[in-house]
C-alpha atoms as a PDB file:
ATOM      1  CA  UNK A   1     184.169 118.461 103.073  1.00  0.00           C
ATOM      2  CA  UNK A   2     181.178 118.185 100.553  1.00  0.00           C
ATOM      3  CA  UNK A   3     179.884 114.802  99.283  1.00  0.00           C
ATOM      4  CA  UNK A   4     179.524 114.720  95.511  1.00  0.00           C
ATOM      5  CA  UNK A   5     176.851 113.098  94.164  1.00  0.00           C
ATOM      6  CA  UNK A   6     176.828 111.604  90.425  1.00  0.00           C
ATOM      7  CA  UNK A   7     173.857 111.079  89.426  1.00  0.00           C
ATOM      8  CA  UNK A   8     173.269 109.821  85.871  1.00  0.00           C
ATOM      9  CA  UNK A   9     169.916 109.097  84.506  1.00  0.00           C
ATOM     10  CA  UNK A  10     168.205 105.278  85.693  1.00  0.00           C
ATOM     11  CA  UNK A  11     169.440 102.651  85.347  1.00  0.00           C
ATOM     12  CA  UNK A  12     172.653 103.808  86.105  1.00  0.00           C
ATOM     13  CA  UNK A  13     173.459 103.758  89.996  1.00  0.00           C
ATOM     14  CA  UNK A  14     174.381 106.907  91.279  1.00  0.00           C
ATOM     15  CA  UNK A  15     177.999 107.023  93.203  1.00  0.00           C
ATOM     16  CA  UNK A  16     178.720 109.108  96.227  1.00  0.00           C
ATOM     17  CA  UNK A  17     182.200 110.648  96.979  1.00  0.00           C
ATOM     18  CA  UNK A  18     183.014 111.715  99.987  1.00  0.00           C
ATOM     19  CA  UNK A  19     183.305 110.743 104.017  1.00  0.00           C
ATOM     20  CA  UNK A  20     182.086 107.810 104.920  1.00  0.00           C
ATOM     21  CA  UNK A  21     180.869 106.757 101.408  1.00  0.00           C
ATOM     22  CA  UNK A  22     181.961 103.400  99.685  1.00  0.00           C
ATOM     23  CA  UNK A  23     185.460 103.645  97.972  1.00  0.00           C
ATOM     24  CA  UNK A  24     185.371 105.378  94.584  1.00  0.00           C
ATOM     25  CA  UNK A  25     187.493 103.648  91.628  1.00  0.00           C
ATOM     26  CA  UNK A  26     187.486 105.336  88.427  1.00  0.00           C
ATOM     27  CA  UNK A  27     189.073 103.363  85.750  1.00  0.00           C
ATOM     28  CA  UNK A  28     189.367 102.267  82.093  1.00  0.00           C
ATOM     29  CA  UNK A  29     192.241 102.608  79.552  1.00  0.00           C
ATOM     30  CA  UNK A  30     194.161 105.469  78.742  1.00  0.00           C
ATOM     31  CA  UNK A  31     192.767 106.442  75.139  1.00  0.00           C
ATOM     32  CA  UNK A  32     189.638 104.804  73.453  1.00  0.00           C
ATOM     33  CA  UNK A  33     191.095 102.096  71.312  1.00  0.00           C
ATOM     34  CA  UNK A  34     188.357 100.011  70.234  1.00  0.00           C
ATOM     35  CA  UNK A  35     185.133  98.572  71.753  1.00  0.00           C
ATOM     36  CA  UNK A  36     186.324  95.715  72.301  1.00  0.00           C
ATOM     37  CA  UNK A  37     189.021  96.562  74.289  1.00  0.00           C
ATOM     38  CA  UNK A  38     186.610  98.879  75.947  1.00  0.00           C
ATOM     39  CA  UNK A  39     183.955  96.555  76.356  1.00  0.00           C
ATOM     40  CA  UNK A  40     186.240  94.301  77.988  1.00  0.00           C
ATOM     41  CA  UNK A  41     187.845  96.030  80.738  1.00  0.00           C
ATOM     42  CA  UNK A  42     184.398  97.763  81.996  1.00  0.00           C
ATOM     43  CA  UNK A  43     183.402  93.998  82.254  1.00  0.00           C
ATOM     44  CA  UNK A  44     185.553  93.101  84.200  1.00  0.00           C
ATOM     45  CA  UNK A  45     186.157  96.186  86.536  1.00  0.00           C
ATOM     46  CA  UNK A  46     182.657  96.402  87.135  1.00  0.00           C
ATOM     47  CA  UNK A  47     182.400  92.486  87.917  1.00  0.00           C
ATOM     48  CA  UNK A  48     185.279  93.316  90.750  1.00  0.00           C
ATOM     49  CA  UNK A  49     183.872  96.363  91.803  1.00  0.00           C
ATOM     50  CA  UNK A  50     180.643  94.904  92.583  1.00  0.00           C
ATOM     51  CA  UNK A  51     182.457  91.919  94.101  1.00  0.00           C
ATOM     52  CA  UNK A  52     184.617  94.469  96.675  1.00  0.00           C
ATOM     53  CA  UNK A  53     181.726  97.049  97.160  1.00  0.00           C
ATOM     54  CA  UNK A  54     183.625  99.538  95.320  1.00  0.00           C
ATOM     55  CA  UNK A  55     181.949 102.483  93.753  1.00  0.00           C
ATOM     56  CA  UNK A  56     182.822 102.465  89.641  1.00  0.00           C
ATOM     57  CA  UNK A  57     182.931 105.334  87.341  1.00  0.00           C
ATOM     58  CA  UNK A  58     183.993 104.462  83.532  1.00  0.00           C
ATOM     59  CA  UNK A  59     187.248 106.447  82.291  1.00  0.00           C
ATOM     60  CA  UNK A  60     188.441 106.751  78.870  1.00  0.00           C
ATOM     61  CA  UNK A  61     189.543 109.538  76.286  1.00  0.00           C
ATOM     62  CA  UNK A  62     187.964 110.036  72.846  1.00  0.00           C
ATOM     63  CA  UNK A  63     190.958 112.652  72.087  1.00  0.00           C
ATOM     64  CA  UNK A  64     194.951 112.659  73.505  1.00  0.00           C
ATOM     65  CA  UNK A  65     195.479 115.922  72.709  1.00  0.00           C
ATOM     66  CA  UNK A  66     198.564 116.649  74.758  1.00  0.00           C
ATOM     67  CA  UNK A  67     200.632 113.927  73.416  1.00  0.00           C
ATOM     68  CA  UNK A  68     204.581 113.770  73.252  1.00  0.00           C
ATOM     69  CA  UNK A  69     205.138 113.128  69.518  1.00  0.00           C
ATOM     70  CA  UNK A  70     203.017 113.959  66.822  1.00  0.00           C
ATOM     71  CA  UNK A  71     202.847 110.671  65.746  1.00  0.00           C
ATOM     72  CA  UNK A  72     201.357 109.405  68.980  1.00  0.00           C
ATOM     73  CA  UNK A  73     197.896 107.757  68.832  1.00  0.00           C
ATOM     74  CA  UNK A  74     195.142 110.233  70.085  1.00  0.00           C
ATOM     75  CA  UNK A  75     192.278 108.115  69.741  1.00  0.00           C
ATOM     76  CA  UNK A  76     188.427 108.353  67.596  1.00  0.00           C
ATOM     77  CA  UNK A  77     187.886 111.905  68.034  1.00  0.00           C
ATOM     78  CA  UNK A  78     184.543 113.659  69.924  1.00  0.00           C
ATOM     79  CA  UNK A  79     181.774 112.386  67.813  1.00  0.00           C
ATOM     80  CA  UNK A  80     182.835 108.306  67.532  1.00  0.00           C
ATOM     81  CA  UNK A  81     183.811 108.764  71.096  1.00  0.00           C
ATOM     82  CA  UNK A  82     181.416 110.328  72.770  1.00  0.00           C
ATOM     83  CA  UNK A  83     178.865 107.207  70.987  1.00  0.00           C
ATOM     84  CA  UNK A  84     181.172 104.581  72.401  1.00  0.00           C
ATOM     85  CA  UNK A  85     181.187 106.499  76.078  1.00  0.00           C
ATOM     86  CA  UNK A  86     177.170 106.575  75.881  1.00  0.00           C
ATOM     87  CA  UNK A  87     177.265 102.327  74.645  1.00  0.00           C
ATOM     88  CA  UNK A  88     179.238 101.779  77.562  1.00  0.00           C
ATOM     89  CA  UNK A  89     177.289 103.818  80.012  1.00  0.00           C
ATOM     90  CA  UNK A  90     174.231 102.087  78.397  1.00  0.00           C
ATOM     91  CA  UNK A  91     175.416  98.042  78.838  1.00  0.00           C
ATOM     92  CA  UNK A  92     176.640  98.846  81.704  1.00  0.00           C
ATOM     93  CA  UNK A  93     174.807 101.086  84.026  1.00  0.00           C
ATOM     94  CA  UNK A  94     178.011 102.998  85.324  1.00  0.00           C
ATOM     95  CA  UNK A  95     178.578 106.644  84.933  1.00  0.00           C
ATOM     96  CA  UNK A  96     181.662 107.745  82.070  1.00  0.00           C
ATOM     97  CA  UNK A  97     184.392 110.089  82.429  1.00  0.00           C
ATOM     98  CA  UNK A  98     186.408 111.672  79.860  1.00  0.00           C
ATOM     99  CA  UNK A  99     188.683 114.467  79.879  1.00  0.00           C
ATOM    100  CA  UNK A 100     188.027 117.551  77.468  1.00  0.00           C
ATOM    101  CA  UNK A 101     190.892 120.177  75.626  1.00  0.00           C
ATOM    102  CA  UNK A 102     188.713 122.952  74.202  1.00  0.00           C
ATOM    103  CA  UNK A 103     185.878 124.675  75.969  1.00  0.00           C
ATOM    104  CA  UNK A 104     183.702 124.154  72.820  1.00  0.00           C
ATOM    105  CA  UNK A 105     183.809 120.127  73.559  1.00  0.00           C
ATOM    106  CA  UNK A 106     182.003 120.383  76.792  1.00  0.00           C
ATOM    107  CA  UNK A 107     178.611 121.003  76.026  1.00  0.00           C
ATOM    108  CA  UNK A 108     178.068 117.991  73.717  1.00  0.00           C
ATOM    109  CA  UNK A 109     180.421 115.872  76.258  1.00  0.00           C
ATOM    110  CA  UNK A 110     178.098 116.696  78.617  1.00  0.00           C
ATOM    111  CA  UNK A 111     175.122 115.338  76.776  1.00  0.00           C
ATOM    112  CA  UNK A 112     176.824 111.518  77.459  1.00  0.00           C
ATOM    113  CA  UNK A 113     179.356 111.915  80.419  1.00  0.00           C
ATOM    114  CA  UNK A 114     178.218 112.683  83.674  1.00  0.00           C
ATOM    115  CA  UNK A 115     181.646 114.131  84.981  1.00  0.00           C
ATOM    116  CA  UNK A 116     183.832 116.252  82.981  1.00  0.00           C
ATOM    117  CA  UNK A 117     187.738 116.197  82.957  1.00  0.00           C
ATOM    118  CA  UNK A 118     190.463 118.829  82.759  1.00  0.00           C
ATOM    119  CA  UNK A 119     193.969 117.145  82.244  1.00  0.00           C
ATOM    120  CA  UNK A 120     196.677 118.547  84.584  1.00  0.00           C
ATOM    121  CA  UNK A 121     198.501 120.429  82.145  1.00  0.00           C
ATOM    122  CA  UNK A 122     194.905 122.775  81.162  1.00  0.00           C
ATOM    123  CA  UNK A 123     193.984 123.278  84.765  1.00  0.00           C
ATOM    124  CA  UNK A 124     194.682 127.116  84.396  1.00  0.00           C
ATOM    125  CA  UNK A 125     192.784 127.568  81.397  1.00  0.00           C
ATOM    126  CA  UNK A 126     189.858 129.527  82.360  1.00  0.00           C
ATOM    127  CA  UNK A 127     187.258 129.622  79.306  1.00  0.00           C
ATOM    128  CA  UNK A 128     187.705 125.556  79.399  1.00  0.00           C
ATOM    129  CA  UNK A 129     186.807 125.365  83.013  1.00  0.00           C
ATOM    130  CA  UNK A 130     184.380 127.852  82.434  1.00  0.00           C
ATOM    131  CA  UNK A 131     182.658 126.287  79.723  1.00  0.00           C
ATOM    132  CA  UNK A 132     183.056 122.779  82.084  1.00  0.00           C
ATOM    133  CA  UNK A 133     181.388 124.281  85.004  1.00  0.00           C
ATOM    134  CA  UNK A 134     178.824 126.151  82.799  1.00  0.00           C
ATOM    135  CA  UNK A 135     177.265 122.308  81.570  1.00  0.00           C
ATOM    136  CA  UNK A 136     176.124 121.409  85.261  1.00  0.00           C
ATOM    137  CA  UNK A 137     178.211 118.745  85.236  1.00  0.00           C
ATOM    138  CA  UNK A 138     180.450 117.509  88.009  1.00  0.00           C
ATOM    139  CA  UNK A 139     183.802 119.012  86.887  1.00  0.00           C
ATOM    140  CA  UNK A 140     186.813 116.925  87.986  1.00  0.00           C
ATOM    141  CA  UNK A 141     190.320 118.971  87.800  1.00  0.00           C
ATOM    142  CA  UNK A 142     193.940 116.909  87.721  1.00  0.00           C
ATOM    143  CA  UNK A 143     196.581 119.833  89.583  1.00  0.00           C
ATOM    144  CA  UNK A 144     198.966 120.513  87.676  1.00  0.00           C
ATOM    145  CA  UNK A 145     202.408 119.334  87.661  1.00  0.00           C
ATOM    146  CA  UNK A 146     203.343 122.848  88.030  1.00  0.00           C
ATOM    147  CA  UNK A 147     201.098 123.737  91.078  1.00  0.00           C
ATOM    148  CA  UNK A 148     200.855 123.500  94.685  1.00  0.00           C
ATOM    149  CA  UNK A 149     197.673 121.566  95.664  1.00  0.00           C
ATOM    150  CA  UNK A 150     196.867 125.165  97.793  1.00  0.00           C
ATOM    151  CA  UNK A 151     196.271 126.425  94.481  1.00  0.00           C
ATOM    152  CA  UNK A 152     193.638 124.499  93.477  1.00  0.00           C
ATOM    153  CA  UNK A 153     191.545 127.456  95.106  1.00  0.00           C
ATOM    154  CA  UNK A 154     191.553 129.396  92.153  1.00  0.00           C
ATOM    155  CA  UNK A 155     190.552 127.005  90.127  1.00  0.00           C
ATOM    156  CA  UNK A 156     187.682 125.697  92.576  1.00  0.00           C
ATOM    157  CA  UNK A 157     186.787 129.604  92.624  1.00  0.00           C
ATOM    158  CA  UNK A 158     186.209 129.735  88.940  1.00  0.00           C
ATOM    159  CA  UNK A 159     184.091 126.815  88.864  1.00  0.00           C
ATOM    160  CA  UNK A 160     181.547 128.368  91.919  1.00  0.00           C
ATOM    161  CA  UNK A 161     181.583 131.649  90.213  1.00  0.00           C
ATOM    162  CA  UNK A 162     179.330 129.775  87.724  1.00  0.00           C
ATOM    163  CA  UNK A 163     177.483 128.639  90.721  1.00  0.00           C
ATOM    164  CA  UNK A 164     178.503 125.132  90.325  1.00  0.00           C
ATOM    165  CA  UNK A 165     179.458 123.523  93.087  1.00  0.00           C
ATOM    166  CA  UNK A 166     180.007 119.957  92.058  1.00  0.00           C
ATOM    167  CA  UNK A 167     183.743 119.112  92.079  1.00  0.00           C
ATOM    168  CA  UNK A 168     186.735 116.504  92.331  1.00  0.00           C
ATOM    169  CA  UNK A 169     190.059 117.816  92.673  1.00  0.00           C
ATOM    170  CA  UNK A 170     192.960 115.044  91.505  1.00  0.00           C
ATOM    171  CA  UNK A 171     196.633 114.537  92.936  1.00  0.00           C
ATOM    172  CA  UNK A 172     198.645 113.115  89.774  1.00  0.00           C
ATOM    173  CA  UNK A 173     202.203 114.532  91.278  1.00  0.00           C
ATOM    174  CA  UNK A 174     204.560 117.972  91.137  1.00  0.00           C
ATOM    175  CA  UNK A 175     207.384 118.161  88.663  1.00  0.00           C
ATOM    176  CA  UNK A 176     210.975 117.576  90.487  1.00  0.00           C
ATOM    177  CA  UNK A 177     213.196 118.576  88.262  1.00  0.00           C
ATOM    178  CA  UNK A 178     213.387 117.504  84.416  1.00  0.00           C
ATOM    179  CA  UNK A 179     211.635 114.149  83.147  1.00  0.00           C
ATOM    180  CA  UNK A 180     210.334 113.411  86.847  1.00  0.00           C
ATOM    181  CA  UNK A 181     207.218 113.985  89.191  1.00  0.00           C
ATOM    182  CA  UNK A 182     207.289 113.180  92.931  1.00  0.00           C
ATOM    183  CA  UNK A 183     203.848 112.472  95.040  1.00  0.00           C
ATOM    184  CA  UNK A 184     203.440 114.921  98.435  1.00  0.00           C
ATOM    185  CA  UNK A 185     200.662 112.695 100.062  1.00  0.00           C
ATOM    186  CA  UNK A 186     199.789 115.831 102.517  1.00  0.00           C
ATOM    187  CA  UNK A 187     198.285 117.538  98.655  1.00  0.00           C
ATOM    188  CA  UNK A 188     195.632 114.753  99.550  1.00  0.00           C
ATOM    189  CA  UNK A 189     194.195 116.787 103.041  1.00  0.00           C
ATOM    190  CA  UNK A 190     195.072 120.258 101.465  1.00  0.00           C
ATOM    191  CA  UNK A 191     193.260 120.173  98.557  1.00  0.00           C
ATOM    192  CA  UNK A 192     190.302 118.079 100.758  1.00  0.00           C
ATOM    193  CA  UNK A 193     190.711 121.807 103.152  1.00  0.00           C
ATOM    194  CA  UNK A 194     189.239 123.791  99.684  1.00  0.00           C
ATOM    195  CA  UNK A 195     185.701 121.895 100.890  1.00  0.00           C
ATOM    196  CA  UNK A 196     186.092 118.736  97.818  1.00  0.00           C
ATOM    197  CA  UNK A 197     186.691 115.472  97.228  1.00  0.00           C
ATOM    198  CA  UNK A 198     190.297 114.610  96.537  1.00  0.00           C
ATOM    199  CA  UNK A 199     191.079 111.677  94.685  1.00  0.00           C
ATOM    200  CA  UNK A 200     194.581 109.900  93.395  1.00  0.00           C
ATOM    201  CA  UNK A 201     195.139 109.306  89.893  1.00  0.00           C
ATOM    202  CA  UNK A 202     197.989 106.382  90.615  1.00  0.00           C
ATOM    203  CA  UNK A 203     198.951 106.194  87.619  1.00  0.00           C
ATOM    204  CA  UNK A 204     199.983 109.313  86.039  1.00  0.00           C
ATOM    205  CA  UNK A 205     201.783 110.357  89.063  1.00  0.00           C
ATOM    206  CA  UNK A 206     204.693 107.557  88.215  1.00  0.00           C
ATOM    207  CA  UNK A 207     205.369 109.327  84.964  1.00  0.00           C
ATOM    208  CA  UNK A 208     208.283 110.548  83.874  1.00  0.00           C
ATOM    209  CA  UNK A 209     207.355 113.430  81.228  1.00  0.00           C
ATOM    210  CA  UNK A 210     208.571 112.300  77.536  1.00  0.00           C
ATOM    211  CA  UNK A 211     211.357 110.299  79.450  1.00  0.00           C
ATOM    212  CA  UNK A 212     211.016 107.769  76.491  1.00  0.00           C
ATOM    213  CA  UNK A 213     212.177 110.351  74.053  1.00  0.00           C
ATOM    214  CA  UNK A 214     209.058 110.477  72.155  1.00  0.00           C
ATOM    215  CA  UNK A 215     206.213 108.939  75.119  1.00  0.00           C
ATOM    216  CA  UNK A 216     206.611 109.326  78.836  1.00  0.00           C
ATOM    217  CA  UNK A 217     207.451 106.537  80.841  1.00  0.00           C
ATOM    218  CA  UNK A 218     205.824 105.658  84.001  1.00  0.00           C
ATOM    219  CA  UNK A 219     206.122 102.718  86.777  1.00  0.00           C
ATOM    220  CA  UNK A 220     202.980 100.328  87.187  1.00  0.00           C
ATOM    221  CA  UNK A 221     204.550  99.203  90.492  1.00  0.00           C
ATOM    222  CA  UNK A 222     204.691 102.391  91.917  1.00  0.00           C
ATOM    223  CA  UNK A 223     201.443 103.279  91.039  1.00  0.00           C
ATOM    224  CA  UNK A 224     200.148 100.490  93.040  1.00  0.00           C
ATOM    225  CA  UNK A 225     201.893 101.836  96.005  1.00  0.00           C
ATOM    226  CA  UNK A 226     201.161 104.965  95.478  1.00  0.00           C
ATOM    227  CA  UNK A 227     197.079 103.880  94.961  1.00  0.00           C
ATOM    228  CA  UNK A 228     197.178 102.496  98.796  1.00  0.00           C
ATOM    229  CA  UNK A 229     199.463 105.422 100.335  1.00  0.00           C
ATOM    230  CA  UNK A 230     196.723 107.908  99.170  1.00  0.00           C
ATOM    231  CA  UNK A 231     193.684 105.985 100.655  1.00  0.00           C
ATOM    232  CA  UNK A 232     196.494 105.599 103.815  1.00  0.00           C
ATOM    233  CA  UNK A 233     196.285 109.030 104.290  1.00  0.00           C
ATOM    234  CA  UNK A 234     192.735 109.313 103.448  1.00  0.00           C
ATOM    235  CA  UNK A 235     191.691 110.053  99.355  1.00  0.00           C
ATOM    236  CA  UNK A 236     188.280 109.450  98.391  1.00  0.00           C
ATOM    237  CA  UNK A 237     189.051 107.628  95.609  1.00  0.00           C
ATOM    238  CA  UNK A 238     191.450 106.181  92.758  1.00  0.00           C
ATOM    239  CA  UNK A 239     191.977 106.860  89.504  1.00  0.00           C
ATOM    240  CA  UNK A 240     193.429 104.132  87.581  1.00  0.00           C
ATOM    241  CA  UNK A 241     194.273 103.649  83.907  1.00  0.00           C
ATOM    242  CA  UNK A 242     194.619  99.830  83.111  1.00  0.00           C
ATOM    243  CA  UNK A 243     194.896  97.318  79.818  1.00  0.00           C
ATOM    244  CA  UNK A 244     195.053  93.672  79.049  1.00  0.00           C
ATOM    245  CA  UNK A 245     198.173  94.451  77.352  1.00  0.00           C
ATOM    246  CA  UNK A 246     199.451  97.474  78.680  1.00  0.00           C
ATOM    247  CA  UNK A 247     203.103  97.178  76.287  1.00  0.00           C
ATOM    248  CA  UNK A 248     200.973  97.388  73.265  1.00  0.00           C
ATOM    249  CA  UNK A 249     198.646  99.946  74.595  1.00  0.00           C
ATOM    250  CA  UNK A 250     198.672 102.897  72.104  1.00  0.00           C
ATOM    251  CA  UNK A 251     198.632 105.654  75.241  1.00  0.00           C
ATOM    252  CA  UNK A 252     200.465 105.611  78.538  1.00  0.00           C
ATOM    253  CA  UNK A 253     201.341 102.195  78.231  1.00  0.00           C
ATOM    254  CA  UNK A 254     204.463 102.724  80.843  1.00  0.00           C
ATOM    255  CA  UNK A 255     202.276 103.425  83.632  1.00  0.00           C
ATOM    256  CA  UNK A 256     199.419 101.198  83.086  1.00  0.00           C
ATOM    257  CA  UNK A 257     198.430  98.460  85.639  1.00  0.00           C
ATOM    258  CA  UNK A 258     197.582  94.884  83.989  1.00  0.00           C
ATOM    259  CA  UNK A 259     193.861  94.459  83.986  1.00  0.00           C
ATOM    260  CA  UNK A 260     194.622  90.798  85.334  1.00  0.00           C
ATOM    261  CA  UNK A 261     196.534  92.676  88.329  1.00  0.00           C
ATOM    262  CA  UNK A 262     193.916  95.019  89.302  1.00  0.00           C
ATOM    263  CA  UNK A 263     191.351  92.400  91.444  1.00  0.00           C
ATOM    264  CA  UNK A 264     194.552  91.973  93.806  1.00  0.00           C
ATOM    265  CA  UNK A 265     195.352  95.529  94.002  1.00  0.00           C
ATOM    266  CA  UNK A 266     191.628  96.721  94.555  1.00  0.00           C
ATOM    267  CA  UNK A 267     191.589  93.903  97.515  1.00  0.00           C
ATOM    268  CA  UNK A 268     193.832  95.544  99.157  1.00  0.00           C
ATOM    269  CA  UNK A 269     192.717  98.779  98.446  1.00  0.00           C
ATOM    270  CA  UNK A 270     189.526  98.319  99.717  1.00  0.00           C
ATOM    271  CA  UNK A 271     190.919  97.408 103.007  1.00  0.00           C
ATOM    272  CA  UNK A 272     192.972  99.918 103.517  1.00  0.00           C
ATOM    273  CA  UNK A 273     190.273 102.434 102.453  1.00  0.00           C
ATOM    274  CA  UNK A 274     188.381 100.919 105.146  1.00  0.00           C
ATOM    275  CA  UNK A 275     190.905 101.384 107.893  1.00  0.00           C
ATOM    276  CA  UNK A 276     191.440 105.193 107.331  1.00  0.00           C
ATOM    277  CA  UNK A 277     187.549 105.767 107.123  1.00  0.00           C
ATOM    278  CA  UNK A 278     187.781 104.161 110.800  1.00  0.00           C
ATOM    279  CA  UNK A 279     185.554 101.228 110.247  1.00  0.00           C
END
């Protein structure tokens, strides 16, 4: 399996994924609510990451574009997100995430975000992958809901065929039946078989698709279990949305961990990550 490197210009650390490297968290709320609220939980996830020896990566999303309702919260939009992403990478010297809907957002996401997301439900869409892979970038691809983590081939192939060759593959869960996903931990070795990094998202793989009526709902609890059964079985890393106030969140509330939970839960993490890697 290949070891990623993400490498963002000084100060900015870069982070390693892969065997034998330092656990890889990446983490931040769901949507891009305010800087403040943004500004706040990089703080403190980079105060416990450096704490732990954990490896972090800043996540948030300047656009929700695959909400439930239309009157669902989607966030600032490219241009006021993408400056809030490059403040952030700026105070803080960590590397941002952020996940992209239309292949003509990647090239200016890529002029601020070091990695470059496609949500679970566009991981077919080949002229947004395309245009992902064509920026450079490391391109980090959720499977879908609706895939088996074998599949992930022809996606991977799409991205080499513009001869890039830096990618994450993410397990967020398979639909099982309506309003429901369930979590096959062997996705985490089969997708790691393609030659990439695998990593968890913990989160979104409690949801239950628009079982709220008009937002999904989701399990914090589970995700936490869920977070340590993946390293268990040997993920690379975590992907974690969190919130100081996850019930007033304005996206993916429902599966959210408390910001005040995560220093326990990353604990624990870290040792189990540590077991699995065999040291």
């Amino acid at each position: 399996m290949k070891t990623i490197t993400i490498a963002p210009p000084s100060p900015c650390q870069s982070v390693h994924i892969g065997p034998g490297k330092p656990l890889t968290l990446i983490a931040g709320p769901c949507v891009i609510e305010s800087k403040t609220i943004c500004f706040e939980i990089a703080q403190a996830l980079c105060d416990i990451c450096e704490t732990l020896g954990i490896q972090y990566i800043f996540k948030a999303s300047f656009d929700k574009a695959n909400r439930t309702s239309i009157d669902s919260h989607r966030g600032p939009g490219l241009t006021a997100g993408l400056e809030l992403l490059a403040e952030i990478k700026a105070h803080f010297n960590v590397p941002v995430i952020t996940d992209i809907h239309l292949p003509e957002q990647a090239a200016p996401t890529a002029e601020v975000c070091d990695i470059l997301q496609i949500p679970a439900l566009l991981a077919r869409q080949t002229d947004l992958i395309a245009a992902a892979a064509q920026t450079g970038k490391t391109v980090q691809v959720k499977k879908g809901q609706f895939m088996a983590p074998w599949d992930m081939k022809n996606v991977i192939d799409k991205i080499e065929h513009f001869n890039n060759h830096n990618i994450l593959t993410v397990e967020r869960g398979s639909s099982f039946g309506y309003n429901r996903l369930v979590c096959d931990m062997n996705s985490i070795g089969e997708m790691q078989s393609l030659g990439y990094p695998a990593i968890m998202d913990a989160t979104h793989a409690t949801q239950s698709p628009s079982g709220l009526g008009n937002a999904s709902g989701g399990s914090p609890a589970l995700a936490k279990k869920l977070a340590l059964a993946a390293l268990a079985v040997g993920a690379n890393g975590l992907f974690i949305e969190t919130h100081q106030d996850p019930k007033n969140a304005l996206s993916d509330g429902a599966c959210m961990i408390p910001l005040n939970e995560m220093p326990n839960l990353l604990k624990k993490c870290v040792d189990v990550y540590r077991i699995a890697q065999g040291k």
